[in-house]
PDB file of N, CA and C in Angstrom:
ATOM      1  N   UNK A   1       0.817  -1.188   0.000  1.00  0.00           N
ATOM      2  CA  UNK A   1       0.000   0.000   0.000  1.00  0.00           C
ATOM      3  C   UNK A   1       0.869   1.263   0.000  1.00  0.00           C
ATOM      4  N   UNK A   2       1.920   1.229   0.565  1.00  0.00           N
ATOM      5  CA  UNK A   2       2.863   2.334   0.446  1.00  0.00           C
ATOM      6  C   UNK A   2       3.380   2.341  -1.009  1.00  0.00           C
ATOM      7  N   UNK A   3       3.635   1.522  -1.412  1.00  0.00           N
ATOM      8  CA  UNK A   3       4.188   1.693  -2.660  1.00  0.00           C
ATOM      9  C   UNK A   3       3.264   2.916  -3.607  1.00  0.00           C
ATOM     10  N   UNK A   4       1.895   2.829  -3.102  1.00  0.00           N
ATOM     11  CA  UNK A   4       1.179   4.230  -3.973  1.00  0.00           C
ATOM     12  C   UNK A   4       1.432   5.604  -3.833  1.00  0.00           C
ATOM     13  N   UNK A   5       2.123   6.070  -2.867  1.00  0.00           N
ATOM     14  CA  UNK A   5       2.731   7.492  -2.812  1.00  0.00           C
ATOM     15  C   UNK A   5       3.560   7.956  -3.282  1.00  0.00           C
ATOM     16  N   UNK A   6       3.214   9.209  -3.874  1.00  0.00           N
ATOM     17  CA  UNK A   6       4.035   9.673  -4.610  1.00  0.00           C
ATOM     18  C   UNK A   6       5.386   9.712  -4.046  1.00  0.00           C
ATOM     19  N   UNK A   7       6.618   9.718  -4.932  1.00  0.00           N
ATOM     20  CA  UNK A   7       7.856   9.317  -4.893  1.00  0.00           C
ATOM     21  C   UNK A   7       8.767  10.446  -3.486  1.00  0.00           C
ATOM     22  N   UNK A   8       7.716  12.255  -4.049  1.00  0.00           N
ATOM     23  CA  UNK A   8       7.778  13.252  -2.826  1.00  0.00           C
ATOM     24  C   UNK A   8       7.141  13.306  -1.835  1.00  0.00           C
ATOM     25  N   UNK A   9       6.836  12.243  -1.304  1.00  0.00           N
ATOM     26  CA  UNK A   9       6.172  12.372  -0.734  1.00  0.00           C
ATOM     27  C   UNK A   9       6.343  12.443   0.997  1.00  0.00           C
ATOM     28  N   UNK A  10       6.287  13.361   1.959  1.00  0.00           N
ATOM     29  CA  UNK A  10       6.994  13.291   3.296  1.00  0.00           C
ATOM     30  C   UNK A  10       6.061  12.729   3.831  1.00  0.00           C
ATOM     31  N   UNK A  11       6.063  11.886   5.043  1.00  0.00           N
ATOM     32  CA  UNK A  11       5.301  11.728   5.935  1.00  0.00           C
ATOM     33  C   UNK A  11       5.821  12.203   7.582  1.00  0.00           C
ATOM     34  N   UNK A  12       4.852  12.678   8.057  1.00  0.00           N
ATOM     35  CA  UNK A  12       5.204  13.521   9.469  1.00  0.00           C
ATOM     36  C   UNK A  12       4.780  12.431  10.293  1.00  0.00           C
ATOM     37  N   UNK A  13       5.611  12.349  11.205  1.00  0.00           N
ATOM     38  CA  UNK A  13       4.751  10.948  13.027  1.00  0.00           C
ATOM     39  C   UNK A  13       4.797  12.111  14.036  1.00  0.00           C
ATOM     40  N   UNK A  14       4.460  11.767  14.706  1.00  0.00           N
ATOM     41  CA  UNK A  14       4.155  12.348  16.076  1.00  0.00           C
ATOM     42  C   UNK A  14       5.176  11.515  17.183  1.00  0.00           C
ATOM     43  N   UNK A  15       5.994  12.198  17.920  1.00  0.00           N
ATOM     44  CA  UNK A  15       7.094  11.563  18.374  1.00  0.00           C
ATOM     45  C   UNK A  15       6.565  10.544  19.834  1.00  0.00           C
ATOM     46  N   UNK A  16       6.005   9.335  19.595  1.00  0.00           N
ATOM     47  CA  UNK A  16       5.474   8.491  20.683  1.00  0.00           C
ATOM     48  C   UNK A  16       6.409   7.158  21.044  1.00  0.00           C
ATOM     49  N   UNK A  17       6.188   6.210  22.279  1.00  0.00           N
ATOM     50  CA  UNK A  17       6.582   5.563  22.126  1.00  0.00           C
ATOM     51  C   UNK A  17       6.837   4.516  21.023  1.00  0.00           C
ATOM     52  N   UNK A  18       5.857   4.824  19.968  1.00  0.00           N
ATOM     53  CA  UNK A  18       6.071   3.390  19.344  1.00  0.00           C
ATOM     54  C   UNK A  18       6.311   4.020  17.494  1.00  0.00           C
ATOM     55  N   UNK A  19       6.882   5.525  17.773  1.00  0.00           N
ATOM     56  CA  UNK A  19       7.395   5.927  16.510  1.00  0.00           C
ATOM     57  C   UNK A  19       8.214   5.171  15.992  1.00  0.00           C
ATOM     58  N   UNK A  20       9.092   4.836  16.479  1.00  0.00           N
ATOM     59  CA  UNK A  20      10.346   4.148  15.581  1.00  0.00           C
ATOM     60  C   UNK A  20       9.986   2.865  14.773  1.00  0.00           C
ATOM     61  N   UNK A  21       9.010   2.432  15.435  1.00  0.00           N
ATOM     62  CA  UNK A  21       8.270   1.416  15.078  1.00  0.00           C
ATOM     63  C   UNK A  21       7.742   1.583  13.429  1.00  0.00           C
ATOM     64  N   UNK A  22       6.750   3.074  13.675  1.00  0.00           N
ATOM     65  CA  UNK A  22       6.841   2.963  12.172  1.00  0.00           C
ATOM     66  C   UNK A  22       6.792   3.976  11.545  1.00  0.00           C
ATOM     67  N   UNK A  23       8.182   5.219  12.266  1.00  0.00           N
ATOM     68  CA  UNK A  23       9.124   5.381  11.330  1.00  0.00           C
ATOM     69  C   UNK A  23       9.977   4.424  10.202  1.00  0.00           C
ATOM     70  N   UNK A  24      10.195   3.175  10.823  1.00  0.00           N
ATOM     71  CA  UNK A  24      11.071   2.327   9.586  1.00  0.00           C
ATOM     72  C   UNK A  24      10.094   2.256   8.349  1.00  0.00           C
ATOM     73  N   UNK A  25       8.708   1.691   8.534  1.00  0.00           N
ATOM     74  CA  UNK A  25       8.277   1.500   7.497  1.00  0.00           C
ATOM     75  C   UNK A  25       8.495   2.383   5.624  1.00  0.00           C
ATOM     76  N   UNK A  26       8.014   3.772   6.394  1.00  0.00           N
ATOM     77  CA  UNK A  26       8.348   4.694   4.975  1.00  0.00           C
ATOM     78  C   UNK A  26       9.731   4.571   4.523  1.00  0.00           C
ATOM     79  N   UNK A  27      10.348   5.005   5.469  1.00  0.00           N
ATOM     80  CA  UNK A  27      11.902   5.127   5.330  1.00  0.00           C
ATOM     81  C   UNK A  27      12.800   3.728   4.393  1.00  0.00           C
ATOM     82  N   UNK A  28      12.158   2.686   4.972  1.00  0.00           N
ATOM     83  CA  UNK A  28      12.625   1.470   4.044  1.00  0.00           C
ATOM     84  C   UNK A  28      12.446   1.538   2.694  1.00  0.00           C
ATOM     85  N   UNK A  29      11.036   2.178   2.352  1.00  0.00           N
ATOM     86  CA  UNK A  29      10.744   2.533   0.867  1.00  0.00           C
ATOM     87  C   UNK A  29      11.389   3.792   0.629  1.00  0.00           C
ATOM     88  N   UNK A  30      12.228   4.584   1.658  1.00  0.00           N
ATOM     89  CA  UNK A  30      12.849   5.666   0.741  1.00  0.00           C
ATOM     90  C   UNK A  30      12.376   6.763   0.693  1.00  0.00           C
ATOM     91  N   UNK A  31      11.233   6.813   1.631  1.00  0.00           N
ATOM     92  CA  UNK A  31      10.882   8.050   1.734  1.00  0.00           C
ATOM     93  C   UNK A  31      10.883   8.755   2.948  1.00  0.00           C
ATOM     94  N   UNK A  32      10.729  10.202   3.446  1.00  0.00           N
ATOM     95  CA  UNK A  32      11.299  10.794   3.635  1.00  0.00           C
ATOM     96  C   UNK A  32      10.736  11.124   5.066  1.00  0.00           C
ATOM     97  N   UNK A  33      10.672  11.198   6.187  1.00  0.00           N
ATOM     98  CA  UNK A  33      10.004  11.446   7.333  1.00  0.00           C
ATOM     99  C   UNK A  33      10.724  11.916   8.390  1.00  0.00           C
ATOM    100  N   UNK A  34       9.222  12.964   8.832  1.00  0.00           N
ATOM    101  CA  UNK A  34       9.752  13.626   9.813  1.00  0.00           C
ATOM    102  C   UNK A  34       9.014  13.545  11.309  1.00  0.00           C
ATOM    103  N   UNK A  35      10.174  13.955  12.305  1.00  0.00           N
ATOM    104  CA  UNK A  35       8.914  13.978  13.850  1.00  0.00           C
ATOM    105  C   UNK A  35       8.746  15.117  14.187  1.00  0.00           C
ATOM    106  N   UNK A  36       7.567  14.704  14.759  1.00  0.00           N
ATOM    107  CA  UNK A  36       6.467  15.954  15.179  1.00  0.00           C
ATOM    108  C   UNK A  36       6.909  15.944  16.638  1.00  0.00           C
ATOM    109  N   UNK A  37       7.188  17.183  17.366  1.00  0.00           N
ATOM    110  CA  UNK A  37       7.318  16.831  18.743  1.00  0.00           C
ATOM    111  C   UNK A  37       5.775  17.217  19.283  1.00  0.00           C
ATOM    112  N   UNK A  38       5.150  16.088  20.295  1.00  0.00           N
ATOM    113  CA  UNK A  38       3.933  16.628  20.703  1.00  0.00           C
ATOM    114  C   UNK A  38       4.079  17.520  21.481  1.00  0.00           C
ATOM    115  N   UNK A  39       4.080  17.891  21.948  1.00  0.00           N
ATOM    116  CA  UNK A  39       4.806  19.592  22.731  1.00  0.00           C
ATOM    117  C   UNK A  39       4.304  20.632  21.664  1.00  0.00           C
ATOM    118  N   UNK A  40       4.388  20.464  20.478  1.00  0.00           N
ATOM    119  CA  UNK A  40       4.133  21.759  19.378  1.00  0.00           C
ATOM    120  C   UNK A  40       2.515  20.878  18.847  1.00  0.00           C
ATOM    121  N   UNK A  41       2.023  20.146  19.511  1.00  0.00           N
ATOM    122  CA  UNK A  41       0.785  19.714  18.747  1.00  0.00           C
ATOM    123  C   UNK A  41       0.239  19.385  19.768  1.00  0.00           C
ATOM    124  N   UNK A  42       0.382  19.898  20.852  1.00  0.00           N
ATOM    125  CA  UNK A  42      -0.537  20.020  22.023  1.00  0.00           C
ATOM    126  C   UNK A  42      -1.993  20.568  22.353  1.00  0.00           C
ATOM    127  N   UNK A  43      -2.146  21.749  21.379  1.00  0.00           N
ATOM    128  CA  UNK A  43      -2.953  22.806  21.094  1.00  0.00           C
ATOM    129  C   UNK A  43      -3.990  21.707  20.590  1.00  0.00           C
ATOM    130  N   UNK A  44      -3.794  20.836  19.336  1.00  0.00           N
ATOM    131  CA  UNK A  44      -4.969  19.273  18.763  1.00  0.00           C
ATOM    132  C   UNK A  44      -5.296  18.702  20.087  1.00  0.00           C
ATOM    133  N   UNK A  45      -4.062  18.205  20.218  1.00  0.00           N
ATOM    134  CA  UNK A  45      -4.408  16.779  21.536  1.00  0.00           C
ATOM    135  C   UNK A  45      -4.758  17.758  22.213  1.00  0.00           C
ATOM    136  N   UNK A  46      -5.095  18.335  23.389  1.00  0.00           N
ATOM    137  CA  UNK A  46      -5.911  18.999  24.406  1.00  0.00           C
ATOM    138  C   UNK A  46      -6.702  19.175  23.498  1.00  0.00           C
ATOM    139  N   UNK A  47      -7.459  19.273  22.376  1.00  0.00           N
ATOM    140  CA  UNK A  47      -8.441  20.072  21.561  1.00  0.00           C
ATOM    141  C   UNK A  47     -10.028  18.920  22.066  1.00  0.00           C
ATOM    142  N   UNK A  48     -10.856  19.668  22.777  1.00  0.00           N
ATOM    143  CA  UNK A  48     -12.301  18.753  22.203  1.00  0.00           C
ATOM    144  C   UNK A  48     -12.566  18.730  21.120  1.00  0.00           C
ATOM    145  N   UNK A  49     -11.755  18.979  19.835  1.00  0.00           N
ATOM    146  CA  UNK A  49     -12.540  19.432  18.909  1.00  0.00           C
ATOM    147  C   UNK A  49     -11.620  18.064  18.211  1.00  0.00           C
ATOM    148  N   UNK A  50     -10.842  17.493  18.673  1.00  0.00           N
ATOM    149  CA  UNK A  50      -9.851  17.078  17.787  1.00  0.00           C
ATOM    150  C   UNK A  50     -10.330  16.459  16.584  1.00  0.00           C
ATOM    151  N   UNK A  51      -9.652  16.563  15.125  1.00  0.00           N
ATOM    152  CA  UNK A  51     -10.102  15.683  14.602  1.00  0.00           C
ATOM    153  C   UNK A  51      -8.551  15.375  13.799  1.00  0.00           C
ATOM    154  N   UNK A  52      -8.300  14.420  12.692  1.00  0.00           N
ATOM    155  CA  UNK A  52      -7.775  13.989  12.313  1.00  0.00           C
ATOM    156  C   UNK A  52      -7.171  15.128  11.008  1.00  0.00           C
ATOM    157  N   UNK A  53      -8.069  15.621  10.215  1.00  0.00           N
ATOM    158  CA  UNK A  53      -7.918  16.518   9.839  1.00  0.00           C
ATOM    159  C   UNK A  53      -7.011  17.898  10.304  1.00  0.00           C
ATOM    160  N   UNK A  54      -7.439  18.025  11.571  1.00  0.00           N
ATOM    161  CA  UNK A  54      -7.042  19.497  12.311  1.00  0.00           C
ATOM    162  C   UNK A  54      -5.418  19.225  12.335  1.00  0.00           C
ATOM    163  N   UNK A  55      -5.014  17.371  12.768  1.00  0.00           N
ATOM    164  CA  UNK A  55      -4.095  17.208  13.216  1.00  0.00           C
ATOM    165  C   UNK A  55      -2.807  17.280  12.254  1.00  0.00           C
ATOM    166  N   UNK A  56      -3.752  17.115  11.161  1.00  0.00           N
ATOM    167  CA  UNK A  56      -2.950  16.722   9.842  1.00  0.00           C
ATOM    168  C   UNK A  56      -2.330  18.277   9.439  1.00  0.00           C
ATOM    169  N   UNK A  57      -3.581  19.362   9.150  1.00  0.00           N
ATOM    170  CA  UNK A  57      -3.179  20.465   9.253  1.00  0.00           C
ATOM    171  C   UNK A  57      -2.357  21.120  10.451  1.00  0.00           C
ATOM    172  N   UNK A  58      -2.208  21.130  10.893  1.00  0.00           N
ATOM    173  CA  UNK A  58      -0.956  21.289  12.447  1.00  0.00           C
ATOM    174  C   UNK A  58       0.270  20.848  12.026  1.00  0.00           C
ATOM    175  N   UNK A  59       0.511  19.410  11.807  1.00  0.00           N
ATOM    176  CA  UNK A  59       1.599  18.784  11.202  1.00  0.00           C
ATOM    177  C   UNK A  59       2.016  19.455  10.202  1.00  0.00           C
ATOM    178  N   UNK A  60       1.146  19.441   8.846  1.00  0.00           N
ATOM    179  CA  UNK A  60       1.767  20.303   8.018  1.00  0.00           C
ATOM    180  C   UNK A  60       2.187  21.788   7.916  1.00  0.00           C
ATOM    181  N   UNK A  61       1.707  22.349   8.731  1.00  0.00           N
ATOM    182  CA  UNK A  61       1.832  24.070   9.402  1.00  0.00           C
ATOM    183  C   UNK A  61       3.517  23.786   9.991  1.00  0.00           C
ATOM    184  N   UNK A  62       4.231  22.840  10.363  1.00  0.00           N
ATOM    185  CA  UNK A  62       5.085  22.741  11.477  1.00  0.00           C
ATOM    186  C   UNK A  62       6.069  22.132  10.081  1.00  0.00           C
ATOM    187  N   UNK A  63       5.819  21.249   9.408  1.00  0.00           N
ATOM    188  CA  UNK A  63       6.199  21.048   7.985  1.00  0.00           C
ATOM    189  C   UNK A  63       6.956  21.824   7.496  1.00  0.00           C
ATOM    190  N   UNK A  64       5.786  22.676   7.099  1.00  0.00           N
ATOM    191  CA  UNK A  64       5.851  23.761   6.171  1.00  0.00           C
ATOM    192  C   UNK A  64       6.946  25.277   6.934  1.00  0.00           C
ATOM    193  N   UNK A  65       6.948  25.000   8.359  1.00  0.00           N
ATOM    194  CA  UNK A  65       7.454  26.195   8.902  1.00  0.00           C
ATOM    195  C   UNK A  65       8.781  25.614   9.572  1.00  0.00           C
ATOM    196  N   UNK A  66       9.543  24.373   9.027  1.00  0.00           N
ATOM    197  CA  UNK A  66      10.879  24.029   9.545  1.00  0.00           C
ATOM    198  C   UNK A  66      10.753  23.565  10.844  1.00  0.00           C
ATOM    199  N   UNK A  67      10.064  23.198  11.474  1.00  0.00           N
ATOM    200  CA  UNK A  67       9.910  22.934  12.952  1.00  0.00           C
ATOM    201  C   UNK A  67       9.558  21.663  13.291  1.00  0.00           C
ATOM    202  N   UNK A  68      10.398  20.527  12.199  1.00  0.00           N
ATOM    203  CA  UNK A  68      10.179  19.514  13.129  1.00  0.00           C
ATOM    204  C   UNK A  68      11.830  18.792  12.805  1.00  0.00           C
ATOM    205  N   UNK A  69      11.767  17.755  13.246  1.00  0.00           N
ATOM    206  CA  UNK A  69      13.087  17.037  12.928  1.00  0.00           C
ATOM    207  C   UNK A  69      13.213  16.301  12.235  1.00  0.00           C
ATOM    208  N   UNK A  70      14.388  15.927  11.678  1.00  0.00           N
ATOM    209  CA  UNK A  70      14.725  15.165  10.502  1.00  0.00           C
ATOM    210  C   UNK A  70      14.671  14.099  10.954  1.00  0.00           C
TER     211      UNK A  70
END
């Protein structure tokens, strides 16, 4: 199923216990990922509102603005 993403394609995790876990997955195919520290995505998780969406947009806001780690 990974094999369908595009070749640029980044994927962001959220830095938990069981990231590394599957951080390897993308990375084995070569692509490119980054961690999210939850500390900067705290504002979602505390959110009643949370949704998956919101979280996704957050991630990519943090993406897009250099603020996560390689």
């Amino acid at each position: 199923m990974i094999e369908r993403f595009d070749d640029h394609m980044i994927f962001v995790i959220e830095a938990t216990i069981r990231s590394m876990f599957i951080y390897r997955i993308p990375t084995v195919k070569g692509f490119e990922v980054k961690i999210a520290d939850p500390k900067a995505l705290v504002a979602i998780t505390r959110s009643k509102n949370k949704t998956e969406l919101k979280a996704n947009r957050c991630a990519f806001s943090l993406l897009q603005g250099g603020e996560l780690a390689p």
